[in-house]
Protein backbone atom coordinates (compact mmCIF):
# COMPACT_ATOMS: atom_id res chain seq x y z
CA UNK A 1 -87.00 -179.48 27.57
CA UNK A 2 -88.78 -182.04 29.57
CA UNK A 3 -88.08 -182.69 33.11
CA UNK A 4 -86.79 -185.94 32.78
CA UNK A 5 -84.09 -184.69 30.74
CA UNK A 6 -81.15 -182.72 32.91
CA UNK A 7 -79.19 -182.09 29.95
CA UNK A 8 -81.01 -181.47 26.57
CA UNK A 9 -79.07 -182.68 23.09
CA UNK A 10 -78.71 -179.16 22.04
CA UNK A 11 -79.74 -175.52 23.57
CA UNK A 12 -79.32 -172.55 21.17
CA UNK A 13 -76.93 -169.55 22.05
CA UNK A 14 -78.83 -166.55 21.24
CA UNK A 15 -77.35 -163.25 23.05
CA UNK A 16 -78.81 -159.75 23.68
CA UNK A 17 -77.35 -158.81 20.54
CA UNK A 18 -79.17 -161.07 18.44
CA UNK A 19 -82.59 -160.12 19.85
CA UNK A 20 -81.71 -156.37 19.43
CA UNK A 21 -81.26 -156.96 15.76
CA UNK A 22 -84.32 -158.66 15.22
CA UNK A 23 -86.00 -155.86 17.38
CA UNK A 24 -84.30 -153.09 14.85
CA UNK A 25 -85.83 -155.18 12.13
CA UNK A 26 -89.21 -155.49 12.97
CA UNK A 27 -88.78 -151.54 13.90
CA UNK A 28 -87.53 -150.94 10.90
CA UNK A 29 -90.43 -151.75 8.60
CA UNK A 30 -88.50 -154.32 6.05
CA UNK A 31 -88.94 -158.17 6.58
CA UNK A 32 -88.32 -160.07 4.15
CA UNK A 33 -84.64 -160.27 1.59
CA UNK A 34 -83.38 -157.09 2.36
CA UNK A 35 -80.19 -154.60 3.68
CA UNK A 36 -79.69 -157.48 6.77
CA UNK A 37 -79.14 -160.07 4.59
CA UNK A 38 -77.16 -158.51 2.40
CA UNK A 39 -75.07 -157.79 4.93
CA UNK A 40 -75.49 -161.53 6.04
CA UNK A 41 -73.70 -162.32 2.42
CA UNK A 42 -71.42 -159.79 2.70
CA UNK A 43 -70.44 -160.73 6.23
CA UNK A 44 -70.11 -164.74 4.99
CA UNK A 45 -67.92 -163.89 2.40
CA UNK A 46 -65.29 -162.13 3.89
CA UNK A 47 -65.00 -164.40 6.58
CA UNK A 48 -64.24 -166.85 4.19
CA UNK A 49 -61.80 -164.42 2.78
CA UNK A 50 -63.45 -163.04 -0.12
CA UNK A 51 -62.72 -164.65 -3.77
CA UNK A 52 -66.50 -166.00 -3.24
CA UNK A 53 -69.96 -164.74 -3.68
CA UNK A 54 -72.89 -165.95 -0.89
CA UNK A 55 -76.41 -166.30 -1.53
CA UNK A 56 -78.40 -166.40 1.33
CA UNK A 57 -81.13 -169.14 1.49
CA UNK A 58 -83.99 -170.54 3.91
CA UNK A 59 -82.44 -173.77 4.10
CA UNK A 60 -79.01 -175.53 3.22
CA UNK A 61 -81.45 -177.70 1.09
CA UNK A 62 -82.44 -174.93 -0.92
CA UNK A 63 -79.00 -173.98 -0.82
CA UNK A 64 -78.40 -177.43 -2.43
CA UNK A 65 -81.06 -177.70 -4.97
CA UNK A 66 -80.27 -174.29 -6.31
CA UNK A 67 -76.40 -175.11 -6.54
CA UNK A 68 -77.10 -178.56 -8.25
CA UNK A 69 -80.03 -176.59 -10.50
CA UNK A 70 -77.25 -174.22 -11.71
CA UNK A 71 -74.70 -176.66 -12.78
CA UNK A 72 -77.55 -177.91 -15.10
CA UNK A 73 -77.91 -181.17 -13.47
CA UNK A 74 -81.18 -182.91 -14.92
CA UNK A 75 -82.84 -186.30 -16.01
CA UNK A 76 -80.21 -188.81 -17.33
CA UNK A 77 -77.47 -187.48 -15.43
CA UNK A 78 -76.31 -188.71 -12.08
CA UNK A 79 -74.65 -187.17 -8.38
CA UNK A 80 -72.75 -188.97 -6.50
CA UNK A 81 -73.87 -189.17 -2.49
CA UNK A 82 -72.71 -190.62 0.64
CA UNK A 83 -74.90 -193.01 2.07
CA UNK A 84 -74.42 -192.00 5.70
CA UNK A 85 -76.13 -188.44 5.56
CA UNK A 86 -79.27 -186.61 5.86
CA UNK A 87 -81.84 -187.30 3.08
CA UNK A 88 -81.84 -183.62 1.81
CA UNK A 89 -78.30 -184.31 0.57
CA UNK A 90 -79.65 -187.38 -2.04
CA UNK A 91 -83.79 -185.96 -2.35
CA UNK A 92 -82.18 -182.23 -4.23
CA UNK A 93 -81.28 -184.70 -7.12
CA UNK A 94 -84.43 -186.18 -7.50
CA UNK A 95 -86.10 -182.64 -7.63
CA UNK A 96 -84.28 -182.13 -11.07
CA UNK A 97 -84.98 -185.34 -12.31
CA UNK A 98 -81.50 -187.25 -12.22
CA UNK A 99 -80.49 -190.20 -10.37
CA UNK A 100 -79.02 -190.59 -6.62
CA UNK A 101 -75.39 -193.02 -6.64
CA UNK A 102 -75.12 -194.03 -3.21
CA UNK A 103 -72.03 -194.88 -2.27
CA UNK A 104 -69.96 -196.09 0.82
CA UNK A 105 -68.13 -194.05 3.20
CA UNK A 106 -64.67 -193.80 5.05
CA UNK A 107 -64.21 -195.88 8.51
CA UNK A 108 -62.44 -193.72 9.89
CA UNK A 109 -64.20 -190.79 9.25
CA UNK A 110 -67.24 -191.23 7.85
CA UNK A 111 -67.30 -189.15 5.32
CA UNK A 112 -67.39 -189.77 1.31
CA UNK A 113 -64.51 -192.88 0.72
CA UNK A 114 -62.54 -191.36 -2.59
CA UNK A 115 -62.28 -195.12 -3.84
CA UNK A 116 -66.39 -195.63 -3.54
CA UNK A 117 -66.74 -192.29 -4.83
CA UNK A 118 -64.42 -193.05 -8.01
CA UNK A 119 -65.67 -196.88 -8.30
CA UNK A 120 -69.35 -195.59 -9.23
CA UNK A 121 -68.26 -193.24 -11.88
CA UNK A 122 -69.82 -193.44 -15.01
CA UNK A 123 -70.81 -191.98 -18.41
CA UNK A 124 -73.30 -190.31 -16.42
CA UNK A 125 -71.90 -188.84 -13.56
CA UNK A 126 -72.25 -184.87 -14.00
CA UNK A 127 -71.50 -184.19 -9.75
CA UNK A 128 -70.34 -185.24 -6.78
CA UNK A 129 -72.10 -183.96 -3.11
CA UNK A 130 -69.28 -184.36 -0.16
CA UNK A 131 -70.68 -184.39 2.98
CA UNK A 132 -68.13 -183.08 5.77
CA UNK A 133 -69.83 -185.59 8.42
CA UNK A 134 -69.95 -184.02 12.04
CA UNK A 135 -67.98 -181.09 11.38
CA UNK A 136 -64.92 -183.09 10.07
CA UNK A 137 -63.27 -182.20 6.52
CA UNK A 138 -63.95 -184.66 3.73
CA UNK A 139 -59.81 -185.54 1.65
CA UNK A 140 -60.88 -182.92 -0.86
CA UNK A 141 -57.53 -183.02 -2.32
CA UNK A 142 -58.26 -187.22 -3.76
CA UNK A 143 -62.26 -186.10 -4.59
CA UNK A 144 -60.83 -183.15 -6.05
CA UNK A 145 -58.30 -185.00 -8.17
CA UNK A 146 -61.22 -187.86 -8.82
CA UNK A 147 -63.17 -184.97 -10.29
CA UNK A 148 -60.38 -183.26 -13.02
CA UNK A 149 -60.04 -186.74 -14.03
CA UNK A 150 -63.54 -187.15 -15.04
CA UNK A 151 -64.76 -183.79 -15.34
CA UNK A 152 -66.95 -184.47 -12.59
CA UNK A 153 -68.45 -180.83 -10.61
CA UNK A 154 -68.48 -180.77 -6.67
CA UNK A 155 -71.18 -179.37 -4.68
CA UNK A 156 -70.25 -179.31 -0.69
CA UNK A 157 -72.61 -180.35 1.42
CA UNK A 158 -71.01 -178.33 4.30
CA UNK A 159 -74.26 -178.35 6.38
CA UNK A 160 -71.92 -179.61 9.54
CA UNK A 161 -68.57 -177.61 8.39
CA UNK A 162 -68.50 -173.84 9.89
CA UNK A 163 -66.07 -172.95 10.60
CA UNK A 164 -64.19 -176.33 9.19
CA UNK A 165 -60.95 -175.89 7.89
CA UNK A 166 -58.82 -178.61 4.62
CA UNK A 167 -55.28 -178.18 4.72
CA UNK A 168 -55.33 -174.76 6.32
CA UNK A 169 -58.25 -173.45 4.38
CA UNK A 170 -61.62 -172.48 5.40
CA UNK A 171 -64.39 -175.04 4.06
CA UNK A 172 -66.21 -173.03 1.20
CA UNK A 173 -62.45 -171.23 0.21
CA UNK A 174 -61.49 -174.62 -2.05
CA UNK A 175 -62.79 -173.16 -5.45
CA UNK A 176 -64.94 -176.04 -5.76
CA UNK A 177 -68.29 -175.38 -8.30
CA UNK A 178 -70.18 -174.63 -4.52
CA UNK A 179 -70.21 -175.21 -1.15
CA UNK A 180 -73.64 -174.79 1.20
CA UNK A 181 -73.67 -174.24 4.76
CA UNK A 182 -76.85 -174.49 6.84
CA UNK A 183 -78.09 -172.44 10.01
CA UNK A 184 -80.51 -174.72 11.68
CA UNK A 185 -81.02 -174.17 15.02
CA UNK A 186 -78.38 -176.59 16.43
CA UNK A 187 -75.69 -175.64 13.71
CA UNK A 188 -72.30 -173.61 15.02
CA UNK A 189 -74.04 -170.85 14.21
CA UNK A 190 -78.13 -170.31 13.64
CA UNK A 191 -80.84 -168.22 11.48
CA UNK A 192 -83.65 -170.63 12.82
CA UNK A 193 -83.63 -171.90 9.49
CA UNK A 194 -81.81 -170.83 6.98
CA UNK A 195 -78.51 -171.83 4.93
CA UNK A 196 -75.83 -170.04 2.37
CA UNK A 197 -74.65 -170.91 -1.05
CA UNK A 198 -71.14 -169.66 -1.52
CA UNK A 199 -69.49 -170.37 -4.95
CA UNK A 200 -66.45 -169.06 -7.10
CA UNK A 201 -68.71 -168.81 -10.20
CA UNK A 202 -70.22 -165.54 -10.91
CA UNK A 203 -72.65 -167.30 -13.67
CA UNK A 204 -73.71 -169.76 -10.63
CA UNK A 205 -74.43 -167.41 -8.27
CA UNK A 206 -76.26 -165.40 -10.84
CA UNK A 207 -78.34 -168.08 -12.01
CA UNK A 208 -79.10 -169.21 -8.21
CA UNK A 209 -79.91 -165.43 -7.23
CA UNK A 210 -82.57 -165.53 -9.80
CA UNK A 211 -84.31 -169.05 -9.14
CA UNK A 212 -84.08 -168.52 -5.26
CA UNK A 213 -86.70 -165.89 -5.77
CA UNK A 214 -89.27 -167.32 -8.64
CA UNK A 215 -87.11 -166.65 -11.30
CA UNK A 216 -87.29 -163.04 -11.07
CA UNK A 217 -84.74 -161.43 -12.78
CA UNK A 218 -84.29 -157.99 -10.43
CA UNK A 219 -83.98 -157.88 -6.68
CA UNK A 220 -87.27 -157.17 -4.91
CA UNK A 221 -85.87 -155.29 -2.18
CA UNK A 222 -84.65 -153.04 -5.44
CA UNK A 223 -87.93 -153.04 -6.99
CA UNK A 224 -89.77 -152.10 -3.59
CA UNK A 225 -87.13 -149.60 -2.10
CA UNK A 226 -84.53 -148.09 -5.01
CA UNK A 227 -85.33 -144.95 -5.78
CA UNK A 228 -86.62 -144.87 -9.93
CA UNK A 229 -86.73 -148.75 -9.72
CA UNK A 230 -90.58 -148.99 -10.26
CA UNK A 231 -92.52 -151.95 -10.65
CA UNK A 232 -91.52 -153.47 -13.76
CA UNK A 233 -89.66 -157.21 -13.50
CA UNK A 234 -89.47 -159.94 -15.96
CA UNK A 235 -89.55 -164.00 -15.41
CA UNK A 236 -86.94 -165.67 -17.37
CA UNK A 237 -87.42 -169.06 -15.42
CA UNK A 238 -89.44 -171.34 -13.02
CA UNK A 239 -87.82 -170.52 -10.13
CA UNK A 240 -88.30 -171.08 -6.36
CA UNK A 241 -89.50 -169.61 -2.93
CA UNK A 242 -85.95 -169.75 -1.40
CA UNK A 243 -85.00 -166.52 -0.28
CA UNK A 244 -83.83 -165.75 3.07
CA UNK A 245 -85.89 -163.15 4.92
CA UNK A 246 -84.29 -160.05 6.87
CA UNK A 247 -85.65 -161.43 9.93
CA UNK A 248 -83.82 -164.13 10.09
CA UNK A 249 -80.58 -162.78 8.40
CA UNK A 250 -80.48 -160.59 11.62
CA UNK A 251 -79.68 -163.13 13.50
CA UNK A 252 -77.29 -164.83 11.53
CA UNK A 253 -75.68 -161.10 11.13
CA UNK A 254 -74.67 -161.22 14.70
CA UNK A 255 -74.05 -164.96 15.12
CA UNK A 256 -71.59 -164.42 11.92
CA UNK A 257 -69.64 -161.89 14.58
CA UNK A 258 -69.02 -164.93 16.95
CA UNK A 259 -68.68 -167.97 14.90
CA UNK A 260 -65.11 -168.49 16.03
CA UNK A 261 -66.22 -168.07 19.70
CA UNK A 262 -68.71 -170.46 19.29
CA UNK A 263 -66.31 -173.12 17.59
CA UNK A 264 -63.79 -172.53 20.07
CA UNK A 265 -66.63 -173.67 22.88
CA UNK A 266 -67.23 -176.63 21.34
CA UNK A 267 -63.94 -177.43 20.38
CA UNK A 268 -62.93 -177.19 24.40
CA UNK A 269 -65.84 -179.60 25.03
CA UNK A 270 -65.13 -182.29 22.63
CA UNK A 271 -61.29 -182.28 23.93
CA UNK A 272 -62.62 -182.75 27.19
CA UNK A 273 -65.15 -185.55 25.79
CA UNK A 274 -62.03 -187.04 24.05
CA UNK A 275 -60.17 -187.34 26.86
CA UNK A 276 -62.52 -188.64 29.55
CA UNK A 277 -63.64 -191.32 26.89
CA UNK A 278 -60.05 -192.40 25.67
CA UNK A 279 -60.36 -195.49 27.60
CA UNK A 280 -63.90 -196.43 26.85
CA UNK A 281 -64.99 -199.09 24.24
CA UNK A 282 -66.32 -197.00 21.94
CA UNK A 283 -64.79 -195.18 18.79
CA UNK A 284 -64.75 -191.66 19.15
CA UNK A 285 -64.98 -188.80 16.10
CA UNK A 286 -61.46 -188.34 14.63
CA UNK A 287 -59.57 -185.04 15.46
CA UNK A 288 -58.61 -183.80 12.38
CA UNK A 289 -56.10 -180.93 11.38
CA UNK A 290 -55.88 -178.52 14.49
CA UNK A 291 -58.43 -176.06 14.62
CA UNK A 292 -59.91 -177.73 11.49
CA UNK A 293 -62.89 -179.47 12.81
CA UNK A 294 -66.26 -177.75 13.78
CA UNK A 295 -67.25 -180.02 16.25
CA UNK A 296 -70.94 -179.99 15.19
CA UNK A 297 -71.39 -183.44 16.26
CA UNK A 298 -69.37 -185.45 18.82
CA UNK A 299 -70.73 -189.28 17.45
CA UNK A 300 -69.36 -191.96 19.06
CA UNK A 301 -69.40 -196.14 18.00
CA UNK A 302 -69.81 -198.07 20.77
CA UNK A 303 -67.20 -201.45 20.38
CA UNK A 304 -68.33 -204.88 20.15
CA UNK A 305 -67.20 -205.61 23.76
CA UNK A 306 -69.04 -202.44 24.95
CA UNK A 307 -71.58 -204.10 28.17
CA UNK A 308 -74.45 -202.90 25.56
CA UNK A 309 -75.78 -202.66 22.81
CA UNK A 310 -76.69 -199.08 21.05
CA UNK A 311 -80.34 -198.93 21.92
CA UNK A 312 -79.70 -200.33 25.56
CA UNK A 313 -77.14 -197.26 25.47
CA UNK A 314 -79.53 -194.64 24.37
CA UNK A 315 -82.23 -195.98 26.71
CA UNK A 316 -79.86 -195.63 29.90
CA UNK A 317 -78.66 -192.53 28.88
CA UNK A 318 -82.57 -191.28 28.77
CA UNK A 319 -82.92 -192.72 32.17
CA UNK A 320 -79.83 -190.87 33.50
CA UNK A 321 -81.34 -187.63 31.84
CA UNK A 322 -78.84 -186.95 28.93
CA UNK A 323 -80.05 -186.33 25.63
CA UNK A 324 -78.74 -188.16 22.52
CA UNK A 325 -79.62 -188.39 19.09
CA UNK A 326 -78.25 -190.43 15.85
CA UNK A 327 -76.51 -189.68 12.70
CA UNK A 328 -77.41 -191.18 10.73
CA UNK A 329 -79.88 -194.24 9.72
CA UNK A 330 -78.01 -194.57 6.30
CA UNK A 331 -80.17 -193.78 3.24
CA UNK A 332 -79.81 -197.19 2.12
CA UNK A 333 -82.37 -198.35 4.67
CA UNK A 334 -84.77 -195.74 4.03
CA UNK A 335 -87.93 -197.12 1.81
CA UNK A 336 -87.98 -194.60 -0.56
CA UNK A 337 -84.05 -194.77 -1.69
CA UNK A 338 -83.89 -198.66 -1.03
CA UNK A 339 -86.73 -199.50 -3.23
CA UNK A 340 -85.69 -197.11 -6.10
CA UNK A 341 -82.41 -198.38 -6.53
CA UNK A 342 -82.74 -202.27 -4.99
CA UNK A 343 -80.14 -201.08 -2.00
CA UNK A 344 -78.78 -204.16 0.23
CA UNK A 345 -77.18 -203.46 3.60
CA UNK A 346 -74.31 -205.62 2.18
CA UNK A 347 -73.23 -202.89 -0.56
CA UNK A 348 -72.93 -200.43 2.69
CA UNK A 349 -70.66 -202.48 5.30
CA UNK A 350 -69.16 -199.19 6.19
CA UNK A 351 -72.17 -197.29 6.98
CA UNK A 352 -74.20 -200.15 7.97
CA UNK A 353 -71.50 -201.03 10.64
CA UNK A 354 -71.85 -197.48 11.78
CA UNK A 355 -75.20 -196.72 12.25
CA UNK A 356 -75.52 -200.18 14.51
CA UNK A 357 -73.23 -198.91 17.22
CA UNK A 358 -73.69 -195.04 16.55
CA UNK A 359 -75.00 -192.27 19.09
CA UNK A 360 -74.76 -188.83 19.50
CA UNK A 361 -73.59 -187.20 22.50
CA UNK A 362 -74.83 -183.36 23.72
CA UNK A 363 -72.47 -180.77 22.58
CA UNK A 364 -73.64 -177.37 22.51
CA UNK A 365 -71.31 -173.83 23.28
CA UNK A 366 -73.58 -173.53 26.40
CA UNK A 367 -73.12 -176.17 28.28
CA UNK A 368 -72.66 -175.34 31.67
CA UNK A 369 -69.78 -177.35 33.89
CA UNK A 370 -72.66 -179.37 35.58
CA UNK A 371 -73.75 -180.45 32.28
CA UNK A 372 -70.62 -180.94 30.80
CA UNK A 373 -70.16 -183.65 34.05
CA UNK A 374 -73.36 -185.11 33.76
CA UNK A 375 -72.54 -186.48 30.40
CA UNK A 376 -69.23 -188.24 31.48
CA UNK A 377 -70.39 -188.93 34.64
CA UNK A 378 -73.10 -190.85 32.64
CA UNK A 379 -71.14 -192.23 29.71
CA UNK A 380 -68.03 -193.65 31.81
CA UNK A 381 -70.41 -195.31 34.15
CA UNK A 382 -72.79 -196.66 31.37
CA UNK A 383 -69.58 -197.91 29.12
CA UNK A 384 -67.80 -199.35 32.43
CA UNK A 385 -70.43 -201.30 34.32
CA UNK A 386 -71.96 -204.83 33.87
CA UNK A 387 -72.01 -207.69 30.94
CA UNK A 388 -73.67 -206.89 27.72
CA UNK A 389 -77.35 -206.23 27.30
CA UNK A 390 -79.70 -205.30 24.53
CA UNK A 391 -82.50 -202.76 24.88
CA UNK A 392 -84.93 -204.15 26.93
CA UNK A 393 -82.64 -207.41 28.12
């Protein structure tokens, strides 16, 4: 963390247990996919409540690309994606050769708008990639109506959304074709890197067990370690280096074992945010269902009659030593997806309203009291104080 920061956008929770873990698993003389993250799968899936199976990956993309690999998805076929995400939820379609459908998102909560979604429907569209933006659910009851209509698959992008609850139910329960979850480091709970595909489908998670691991079609901790296994695999397709390794499955073993704590940490922090911001002008992230929202993100939209502008707000808050970050820059105004598809900021008034008042506040299970103070200290005084200025004005 550098010095002129007091209170860093994120700061990992790693415990004594974790460490131990790794410690067994270096001692233990197996490093790679192993007995840890099988237990990592095991672990994921009855937390979710069973009904599933979990494939543990090095990276919700992976996670993604596998899923979408598995459905079939290929050239002249076409996913629907929000355009106010990360650009590992649109670039897994373009590995298999079909075509990215941008489409708006909701005001309110920023994730995939049901109407968009079903307005860019065509002869075409084999999938549809919800994005449960900043820990909040997407309405997966209208995407998942939108999709029996046109026999349209989903694929969650659920990269914010543990533990994230729809209607009662744990994000990755919904019997939807799959749902991936990431563990990067600032995620509710971490691997380093890593991320999980959980789906309903035996025949999916089959097919994505074998190409995670260059299509091999037996386990190599089985063909190493079994007893009688021998040596002797077969390749029945191009697969992938995505498997998870035990290393880092040792952590997420023991972060698994406090994911509620974790929520329930940030969740206390974002109420307080919430409530020392309700007069502010700025938007803040919508509650949701109680106990539904992970609270990986708390964004916030500054107003029109804010005293500044979003870069003038990120630069003070620098100054005043809080960390921020932004999420998103919408795809549509990245080079590669705008010139591929002719994108205008006009087709995106939704996200492109968004991302010109958006920043994102520190929130982190961690954070000490001090900290906690330091951002509303910083924020109420910021929002509250003097006429409106741009960066640099």
């Amino acid at each position: 963390m550098s010095e002129s920061i007091k209170v860093p956008f994120f700061r990992p929770s790693i415990g004594e247990e974790e460490i131990d873990e790794v410690v067994a698993t270096l001692r233990g003389g197996w490093l790679t996919t192993g007995d840890r993250a099988r237990r990592f799968e095991e672990g994921f899936c009855a937390y979710l409540g069973g009904d599933v199976e979990a494939i543990a990956v090095n990276s919700a993309t992976a996670g993604l690309h596998l899923a979408l690999e598995a459905l079939g998805i290929g050239p002249g076929d076409q996913v629907v994606v929000p355009d106010l995400t990360f650009t590992a939820s649109a670039e897994v379609v373009r590995y298999l050769g079909a075509e990215v459908r941008l489409v708006d998102v909701d005001p309110e909560t920023l994730c995939l708008d049901p109407a968009a979604f079903e307005a860019a429907i065509n002869e075409r569209t084999k999938a549809v990639m919800p994005v449960h933006y900043g820990g909040l659910s997407c309405d997966l009851d209208r995407i998942s109506a939108i999709c029996t209509r046109h026999c349209i698959e989903i694929v969650e992008d659920a990269a914010h959304a543990l533990p994230t609850r729809w209607q009662g139910r744990l994000i990755g329960s919904h019997g939807t074709a799959a749902t991936v979850f990431s563990f990067y480091a600032n995620k509710t709970i971490t691997t380093g890197e890593g991320g999980m595909l959980v789906t309903p489908r035996r025949d999916l998670a089959e097919r994505a067990r074998i190409m995670r691991l260059h299509g091999i079609d037996r386990d190599a901790f089985d063909r190493f370690r079994k007893p009688g296994a021998g040596w002797r695999y077969d390749i029945v397709a191009p697969g992938f280096k995505y498997n998870l390794s035990d290393l880092a499955a040792a952590v997420g073993v023991r972060q698994l074992e406090k994911t509620d704590g974790l929520c329930k940490k940030r969740a206390t922090i974002a109420e307080r945010y919430l409530d020392a911001f309700a007069d502010l002008p700025a938007r803040l992230p919508v509650r949701g269902e109680q106990g539904g929202h992970s609270w990986h993100l708390f964004p916030i939209r500054l107003n029109a009659d804010a005293p500044l502008d979003r870069d003038a707000f990120i630069a003070r808050m620098t100054e005043l030593g809080i960390g921020t970050s932004m999420h998103y820059a919408p795809l549509h105004r990245m080079t590669y997806w705008k010139e591929r598809y002719d994108l205008k900021p006009e087709d995106f008034p939704v996200s492109e309203d968004a991302f010109t008042n958006l920043v994102t506040l520190p929130l982190f299970p961690d954070m000490t009291e001090a900290e906690i103070g330091a951002v509303i200290g910083a924020v109420r005084d910021t929002l509250t104080a003097g006429r409106r200025v741009a960066a640099g004005g």
